[in-house]
C-alpha atoms as a PDB file:
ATOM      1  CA  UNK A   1      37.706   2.442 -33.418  1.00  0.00           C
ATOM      2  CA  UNK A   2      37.932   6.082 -32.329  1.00  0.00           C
ATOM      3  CA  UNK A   3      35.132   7.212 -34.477  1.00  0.00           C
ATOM      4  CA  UNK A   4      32.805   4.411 -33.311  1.00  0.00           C
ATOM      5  CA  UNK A   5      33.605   5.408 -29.308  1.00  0.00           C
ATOM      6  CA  UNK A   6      32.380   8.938 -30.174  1.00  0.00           C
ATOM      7  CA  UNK A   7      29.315   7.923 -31.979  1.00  0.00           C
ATOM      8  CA  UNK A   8      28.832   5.808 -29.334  1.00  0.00           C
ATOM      9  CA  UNK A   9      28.782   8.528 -26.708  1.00  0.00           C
ATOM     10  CA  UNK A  10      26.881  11.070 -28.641  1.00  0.00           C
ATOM     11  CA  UNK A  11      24.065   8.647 -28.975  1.00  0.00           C
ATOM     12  CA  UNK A  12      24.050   8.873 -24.920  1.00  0.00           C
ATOM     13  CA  UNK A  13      23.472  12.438 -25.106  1.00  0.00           C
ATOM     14  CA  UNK A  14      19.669  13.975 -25.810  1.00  0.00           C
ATOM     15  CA  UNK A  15      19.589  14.244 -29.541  1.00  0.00           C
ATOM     16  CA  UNK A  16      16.578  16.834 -29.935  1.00  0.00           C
ATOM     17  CA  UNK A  17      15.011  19.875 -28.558  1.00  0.00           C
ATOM     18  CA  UNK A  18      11.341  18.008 -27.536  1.00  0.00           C
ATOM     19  CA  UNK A  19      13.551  16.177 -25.145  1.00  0.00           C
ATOM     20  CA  UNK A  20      14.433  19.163 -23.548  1.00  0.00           C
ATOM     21  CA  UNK A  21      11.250  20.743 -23.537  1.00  0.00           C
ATOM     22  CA  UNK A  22       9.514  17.634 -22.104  1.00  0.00           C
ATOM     23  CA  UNK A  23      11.961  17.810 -19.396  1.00  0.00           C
ATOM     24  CA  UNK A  24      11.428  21.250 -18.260  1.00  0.00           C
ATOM     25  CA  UNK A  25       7.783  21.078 -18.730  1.00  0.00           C
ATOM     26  CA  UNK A  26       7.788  17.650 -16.024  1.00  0.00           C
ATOM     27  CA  UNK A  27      10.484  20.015 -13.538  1.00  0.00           C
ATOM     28  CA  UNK A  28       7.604  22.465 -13.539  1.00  0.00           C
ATOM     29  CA  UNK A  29       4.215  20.141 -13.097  1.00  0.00           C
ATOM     30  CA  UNK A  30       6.400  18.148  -9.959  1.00  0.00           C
ATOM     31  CA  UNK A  31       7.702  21.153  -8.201  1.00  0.00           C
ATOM     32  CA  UNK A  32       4.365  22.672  -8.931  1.00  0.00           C
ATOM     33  CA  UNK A  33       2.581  19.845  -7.476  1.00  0.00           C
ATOM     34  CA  UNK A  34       4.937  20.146  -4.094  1.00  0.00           C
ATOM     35  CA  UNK A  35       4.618  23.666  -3.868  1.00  0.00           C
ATOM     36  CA  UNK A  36       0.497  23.991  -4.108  1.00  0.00           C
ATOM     37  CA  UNK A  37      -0.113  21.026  -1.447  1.00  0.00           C
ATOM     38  CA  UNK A  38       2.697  22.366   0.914  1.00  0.00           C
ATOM     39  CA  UNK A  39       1.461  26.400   0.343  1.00  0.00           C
ATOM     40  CA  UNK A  40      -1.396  26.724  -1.144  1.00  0.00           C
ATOM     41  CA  UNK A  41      -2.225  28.551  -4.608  1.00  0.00           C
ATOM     42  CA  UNK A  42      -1.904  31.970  -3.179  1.00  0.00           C
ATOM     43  CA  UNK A  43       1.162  31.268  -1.546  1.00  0.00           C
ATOM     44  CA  UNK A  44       3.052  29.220  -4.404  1.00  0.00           C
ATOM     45  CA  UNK A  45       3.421  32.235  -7.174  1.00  0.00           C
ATOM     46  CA  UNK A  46       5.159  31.344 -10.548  1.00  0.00           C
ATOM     47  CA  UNK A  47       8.239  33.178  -9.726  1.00  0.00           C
ATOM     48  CA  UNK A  48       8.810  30.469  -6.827  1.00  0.00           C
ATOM     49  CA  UNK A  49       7.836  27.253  -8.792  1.00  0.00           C
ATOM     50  CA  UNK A  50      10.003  28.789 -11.420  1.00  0.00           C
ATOM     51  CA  UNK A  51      13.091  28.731  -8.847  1.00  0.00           C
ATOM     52  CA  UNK A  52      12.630  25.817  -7.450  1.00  0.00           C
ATOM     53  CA  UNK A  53      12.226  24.253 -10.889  1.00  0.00           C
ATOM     54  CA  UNK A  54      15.237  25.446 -12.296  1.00  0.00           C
ATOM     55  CA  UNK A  55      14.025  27.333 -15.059  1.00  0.00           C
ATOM     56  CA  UNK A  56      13.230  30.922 -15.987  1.00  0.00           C
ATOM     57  CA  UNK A  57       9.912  32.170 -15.168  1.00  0.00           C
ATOM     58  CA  UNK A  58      10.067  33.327 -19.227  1.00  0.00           C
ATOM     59  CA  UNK A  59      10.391  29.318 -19.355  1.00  0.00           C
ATOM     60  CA  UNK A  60       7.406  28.571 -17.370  1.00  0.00           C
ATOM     61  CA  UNK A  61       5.075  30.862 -19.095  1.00  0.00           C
ATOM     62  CA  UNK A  62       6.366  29.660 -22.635  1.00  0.00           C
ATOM     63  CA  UNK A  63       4.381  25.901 -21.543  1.00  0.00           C
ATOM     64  CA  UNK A  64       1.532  27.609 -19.023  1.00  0.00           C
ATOM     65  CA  UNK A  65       0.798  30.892 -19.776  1.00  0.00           C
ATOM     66  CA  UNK A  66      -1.087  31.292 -16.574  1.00  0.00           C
ATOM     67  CA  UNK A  67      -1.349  29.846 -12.767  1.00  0.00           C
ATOM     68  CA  UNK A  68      -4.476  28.712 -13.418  1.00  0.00           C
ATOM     69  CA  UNK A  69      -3.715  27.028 -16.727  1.00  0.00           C
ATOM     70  CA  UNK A  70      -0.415  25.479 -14.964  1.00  0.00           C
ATOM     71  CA  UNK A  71      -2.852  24.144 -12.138  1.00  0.00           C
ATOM     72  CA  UNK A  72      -5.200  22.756 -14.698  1.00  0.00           C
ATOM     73  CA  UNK A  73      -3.254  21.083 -16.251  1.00  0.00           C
ATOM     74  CA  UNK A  74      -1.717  19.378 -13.333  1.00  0.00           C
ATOM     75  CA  UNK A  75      -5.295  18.190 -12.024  1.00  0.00           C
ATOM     76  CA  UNK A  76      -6.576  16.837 -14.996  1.00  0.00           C
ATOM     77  CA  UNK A  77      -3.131  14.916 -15.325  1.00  0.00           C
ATOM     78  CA  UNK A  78      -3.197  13.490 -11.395  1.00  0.00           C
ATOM     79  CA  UNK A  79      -7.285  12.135 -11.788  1.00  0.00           C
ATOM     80  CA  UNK A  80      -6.415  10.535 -15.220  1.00  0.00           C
ATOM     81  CA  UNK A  81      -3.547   8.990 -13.526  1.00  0.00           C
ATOM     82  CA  UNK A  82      -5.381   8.016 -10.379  1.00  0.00           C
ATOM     83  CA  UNK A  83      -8.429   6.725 -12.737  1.00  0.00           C
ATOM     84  CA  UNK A  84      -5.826   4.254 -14.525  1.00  0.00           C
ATOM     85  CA  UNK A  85      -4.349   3.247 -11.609  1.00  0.00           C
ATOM     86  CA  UNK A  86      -7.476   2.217  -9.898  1.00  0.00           C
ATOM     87  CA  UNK A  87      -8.848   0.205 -13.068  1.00  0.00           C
ATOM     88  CA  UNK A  88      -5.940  -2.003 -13.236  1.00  0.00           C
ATOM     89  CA  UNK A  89      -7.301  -5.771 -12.846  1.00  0.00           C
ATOM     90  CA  UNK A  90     -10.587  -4.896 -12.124  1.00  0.00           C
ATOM     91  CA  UNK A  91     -12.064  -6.104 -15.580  1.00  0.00           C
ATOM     92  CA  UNK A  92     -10.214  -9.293 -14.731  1.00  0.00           C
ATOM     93  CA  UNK A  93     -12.701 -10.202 -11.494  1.00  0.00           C
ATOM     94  CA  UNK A  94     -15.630 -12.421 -12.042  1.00  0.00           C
ATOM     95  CA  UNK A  95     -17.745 -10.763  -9.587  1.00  0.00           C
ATOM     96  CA  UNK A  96     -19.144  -7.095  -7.723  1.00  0.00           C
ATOM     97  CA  UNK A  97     -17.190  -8.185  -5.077  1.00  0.00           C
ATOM     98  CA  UNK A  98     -14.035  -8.700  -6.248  1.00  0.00           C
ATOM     99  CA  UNK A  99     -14.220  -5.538  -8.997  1.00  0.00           C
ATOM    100  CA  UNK A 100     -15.298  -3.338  -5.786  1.00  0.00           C
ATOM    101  CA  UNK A 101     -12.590  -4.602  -3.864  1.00  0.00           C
ATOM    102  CA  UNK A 102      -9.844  -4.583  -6.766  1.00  0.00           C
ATOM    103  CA  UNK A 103     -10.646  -1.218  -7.001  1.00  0.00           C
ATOM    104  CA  UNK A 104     -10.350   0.305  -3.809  1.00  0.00           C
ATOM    105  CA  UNK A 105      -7.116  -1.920  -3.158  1.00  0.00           C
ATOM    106  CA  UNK A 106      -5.449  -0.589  -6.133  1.00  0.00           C
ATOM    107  CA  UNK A 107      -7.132   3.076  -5.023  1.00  0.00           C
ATOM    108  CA  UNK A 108      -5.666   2.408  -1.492  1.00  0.00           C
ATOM    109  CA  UNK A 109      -2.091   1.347  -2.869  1.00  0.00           C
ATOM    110  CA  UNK A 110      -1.562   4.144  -5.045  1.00  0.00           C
ATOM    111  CA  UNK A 111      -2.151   6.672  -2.641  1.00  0.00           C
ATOM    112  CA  UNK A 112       0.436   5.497   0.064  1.00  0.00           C
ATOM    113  CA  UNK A 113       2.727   5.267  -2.901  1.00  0.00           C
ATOM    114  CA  UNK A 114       1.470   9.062  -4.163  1.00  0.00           C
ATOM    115  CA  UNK A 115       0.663  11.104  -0.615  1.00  0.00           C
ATOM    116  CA  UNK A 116       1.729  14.616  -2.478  1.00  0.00           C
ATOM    117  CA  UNK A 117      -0.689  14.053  -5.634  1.00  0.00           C
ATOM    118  CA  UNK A 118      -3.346  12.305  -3.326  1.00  0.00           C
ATOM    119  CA  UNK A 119      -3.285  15.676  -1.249  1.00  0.00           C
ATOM    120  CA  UNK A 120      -3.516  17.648  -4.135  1.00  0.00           C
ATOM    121  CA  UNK A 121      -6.883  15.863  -5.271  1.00  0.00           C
ATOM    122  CA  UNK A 122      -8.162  16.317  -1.772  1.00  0.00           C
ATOM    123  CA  UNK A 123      -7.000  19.730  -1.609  1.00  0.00           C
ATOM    124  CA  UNK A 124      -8.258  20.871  -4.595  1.00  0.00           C
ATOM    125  CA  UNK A 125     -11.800  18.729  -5.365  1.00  0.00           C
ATOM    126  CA  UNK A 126     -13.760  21.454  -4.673  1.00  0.00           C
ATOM    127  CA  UNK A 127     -11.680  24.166  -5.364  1.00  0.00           C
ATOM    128  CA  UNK A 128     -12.308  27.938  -7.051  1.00  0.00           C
ATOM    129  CA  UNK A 129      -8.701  27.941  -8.095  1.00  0.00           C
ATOM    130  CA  UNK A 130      -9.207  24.823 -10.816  1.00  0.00           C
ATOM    131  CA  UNK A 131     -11.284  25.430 -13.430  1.00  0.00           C
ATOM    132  CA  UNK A 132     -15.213  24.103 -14.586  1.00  0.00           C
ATOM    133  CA  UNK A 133     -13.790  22.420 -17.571  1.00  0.00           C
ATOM    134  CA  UNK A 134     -10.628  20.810 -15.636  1.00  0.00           C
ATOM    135  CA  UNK A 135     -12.920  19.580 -12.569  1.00  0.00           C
ATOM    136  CA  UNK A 136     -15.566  18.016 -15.460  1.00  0.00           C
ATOM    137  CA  UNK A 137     -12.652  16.337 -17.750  1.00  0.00           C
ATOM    138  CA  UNK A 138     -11.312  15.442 -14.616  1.00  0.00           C
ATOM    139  CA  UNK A 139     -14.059  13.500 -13.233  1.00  0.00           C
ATOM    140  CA  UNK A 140     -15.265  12.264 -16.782  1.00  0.00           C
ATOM    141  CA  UNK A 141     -11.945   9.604 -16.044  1.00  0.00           C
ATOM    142  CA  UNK A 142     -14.272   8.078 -13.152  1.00  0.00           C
ATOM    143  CA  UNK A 143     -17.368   7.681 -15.181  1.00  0.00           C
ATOM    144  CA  UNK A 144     -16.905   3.584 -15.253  1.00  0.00           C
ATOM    145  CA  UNK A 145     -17.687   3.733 -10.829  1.00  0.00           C
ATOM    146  CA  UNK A 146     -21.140   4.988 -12.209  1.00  0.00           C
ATOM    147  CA  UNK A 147     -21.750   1.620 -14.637  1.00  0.00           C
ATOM    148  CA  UNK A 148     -19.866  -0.953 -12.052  1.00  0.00           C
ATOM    149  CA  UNK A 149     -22.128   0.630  -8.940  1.00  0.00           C
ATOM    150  CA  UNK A 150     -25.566   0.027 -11.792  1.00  0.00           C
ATOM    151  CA  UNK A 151     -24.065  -3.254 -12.149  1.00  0.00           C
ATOM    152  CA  UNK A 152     -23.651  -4.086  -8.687  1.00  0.00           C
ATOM    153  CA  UNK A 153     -27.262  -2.635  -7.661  1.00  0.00           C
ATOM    154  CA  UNK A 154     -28.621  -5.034 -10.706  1.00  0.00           C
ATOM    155  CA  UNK A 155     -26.527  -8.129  -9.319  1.00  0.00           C
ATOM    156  CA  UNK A 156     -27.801  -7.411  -5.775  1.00  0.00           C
ATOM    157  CA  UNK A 157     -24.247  -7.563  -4.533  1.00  0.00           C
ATOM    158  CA  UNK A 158     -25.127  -3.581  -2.968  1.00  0.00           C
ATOM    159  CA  UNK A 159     -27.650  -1.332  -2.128  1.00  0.00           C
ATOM    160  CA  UNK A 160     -29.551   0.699  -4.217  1.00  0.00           C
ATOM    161  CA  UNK A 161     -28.037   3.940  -3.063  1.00  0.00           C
ATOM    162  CA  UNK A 162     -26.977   6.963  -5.162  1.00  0.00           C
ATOM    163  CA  UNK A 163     -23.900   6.255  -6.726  1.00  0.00           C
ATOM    164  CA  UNK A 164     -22.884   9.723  -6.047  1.00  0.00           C
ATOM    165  CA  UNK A 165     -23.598   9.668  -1.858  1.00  0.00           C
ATOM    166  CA  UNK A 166     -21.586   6.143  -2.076  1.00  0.00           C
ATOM    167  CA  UNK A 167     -18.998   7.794  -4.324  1.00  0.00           C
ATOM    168  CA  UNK A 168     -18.505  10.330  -1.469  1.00  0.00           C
ATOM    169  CA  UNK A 169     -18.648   8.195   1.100  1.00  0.00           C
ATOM    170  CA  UNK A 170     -16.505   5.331  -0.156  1.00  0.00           C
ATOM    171  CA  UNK A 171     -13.787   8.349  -0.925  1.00  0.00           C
ATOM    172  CA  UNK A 172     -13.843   9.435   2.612  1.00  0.00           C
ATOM    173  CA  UNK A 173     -13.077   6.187   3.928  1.00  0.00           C
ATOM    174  CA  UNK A 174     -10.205   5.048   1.458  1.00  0.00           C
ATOM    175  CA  UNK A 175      -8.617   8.213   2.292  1.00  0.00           C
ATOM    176  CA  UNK A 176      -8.580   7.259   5.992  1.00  0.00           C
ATOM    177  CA  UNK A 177      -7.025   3.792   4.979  1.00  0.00           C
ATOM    178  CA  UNK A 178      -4.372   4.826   3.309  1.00  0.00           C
ATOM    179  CA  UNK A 179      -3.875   7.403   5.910  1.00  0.00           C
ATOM    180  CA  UNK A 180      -3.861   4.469   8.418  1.00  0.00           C
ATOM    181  CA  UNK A 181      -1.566   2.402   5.938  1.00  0.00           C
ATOM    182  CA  UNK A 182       1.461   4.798   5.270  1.00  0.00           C
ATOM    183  CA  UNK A 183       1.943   4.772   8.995  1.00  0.00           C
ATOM    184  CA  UNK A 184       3.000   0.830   9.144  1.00  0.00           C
ATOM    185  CA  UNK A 185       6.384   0.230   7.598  1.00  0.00           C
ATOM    186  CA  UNK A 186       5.861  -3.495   7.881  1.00  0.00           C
ATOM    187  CA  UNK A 187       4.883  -4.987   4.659  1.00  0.00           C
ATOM    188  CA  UNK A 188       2.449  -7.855   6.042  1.00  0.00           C
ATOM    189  CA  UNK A 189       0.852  -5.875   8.463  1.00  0.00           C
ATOM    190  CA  UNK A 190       0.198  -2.945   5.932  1.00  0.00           C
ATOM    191  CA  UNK A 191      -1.732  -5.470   3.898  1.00  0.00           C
ATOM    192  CA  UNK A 192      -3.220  -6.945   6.895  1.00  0.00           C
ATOM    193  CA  UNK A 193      -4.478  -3.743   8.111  1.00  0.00           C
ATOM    194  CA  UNK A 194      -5.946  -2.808   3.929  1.00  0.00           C
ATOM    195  CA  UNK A 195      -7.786  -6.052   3.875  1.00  0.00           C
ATOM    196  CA  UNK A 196      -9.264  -5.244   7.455  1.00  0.00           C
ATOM    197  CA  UNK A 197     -10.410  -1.847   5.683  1.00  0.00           C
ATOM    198  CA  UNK A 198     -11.556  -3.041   2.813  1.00  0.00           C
ATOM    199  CA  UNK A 199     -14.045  -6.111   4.412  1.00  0.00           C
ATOM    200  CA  UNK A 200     -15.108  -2.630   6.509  1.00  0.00           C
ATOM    201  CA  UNK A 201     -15.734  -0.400   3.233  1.00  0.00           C
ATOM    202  CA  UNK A 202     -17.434  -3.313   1.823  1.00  0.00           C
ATOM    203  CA  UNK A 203     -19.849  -4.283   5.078  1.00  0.00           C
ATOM    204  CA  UNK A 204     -21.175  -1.049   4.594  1.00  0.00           C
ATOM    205  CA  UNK A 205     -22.081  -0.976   1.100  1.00  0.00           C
ATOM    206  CA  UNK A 206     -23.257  -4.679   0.703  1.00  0.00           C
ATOM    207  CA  UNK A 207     -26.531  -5.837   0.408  1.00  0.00           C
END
């Protein structure tokens, strides 16, 4: 009975070394994330995100050997993320409409739930400090707006407008809704106040 208590417990207890490393590695990437929207990249240097990680800066470098690599990495990982998160349902809806609006809901949602890694895309879009091959594989995950926006144009549910100014433009104002959104802590009127937003993002793309 002994015995089977202590296998018991040592099945509780991480049983390999990956386990380890994939914990360290996710310490790094989140305090990393914190650090770079609350300092910047010249003011977060690896010996801080190190500390504040709980690792070794010997640590850090063994999974980014580099800043720029460890910043790289955490953009492409926050637009694949965001890319999923918006695409959830959308398939599902019959119509333009209802993709258009799925999308920007779901868009909308995950960035009250996400404000650090939402300021982090925002913060970083356009920046020097992530490089051409992150900010292309990052925006590869967001190739589907282009076909949905065709399809829309083709429907007659929207404009014809580029899909890149609307892109832009539609990003602008979802960030202002969920800006507006994460200030109500009521439930009912949070979703109130989204739908409001969305029949606005939507007058202004509509046909």
């Amino acid at each position: 009975m002994e015995k089977s208590k202590k296998k018991s417990s040592g099945q509780q207890k991480p049983d390999s070394e990956s386990e380890k490393i994939s914990a360290n590695r996710e310490k790094i990437l989140t305090t990393a994330l914190t650090l770079f929207t609350s300092r910047g990249f010249f003011g977060t240097p690896t010996s801080l995100i190190s500390k504040e990680a709980g690792v070794s800066t010997g640590t850090l470098f063994f999974y980014f050997k580099t800043k720029e690599e460890l910043i790289d990495t955490l953009y492409r990982r926050v637009k694949e993320e965001t890319a999923k998160e918006m695409c959830k349902g959308v398939d599902k809806q019959k119509t333009a409409k209802a993709k258009i609006r799925r999308l920007g809901t779901n868009a909308v949602e995950w960035g009250i739930k996400n404000p650090a890694k939402l300021k982090f895309m925002e913060q970083f879009a356009h920046s020097p400090f992530v490089s051409t091959s992150a900010h292309e594989e990052g925006m590869s995950n967001f190739f589907f707006l282009a076909d949905l926006v065709k399809d829309a144009i083709r429907e007659g549910a929207i404009r014809d407008i580029d899909p890149t100014l609307l892109f832009s433009m539609m990003a602008s104002a979802l960030s202002g809704l969920v800006a507006r959104a994460s200030d109500i802590d009521d439930p009912a009127e949070r979703d109130e106040i989204v739908e409001e937003g969305m029949d606005f993002i939507w007058n202004g793309m509509k046909a």
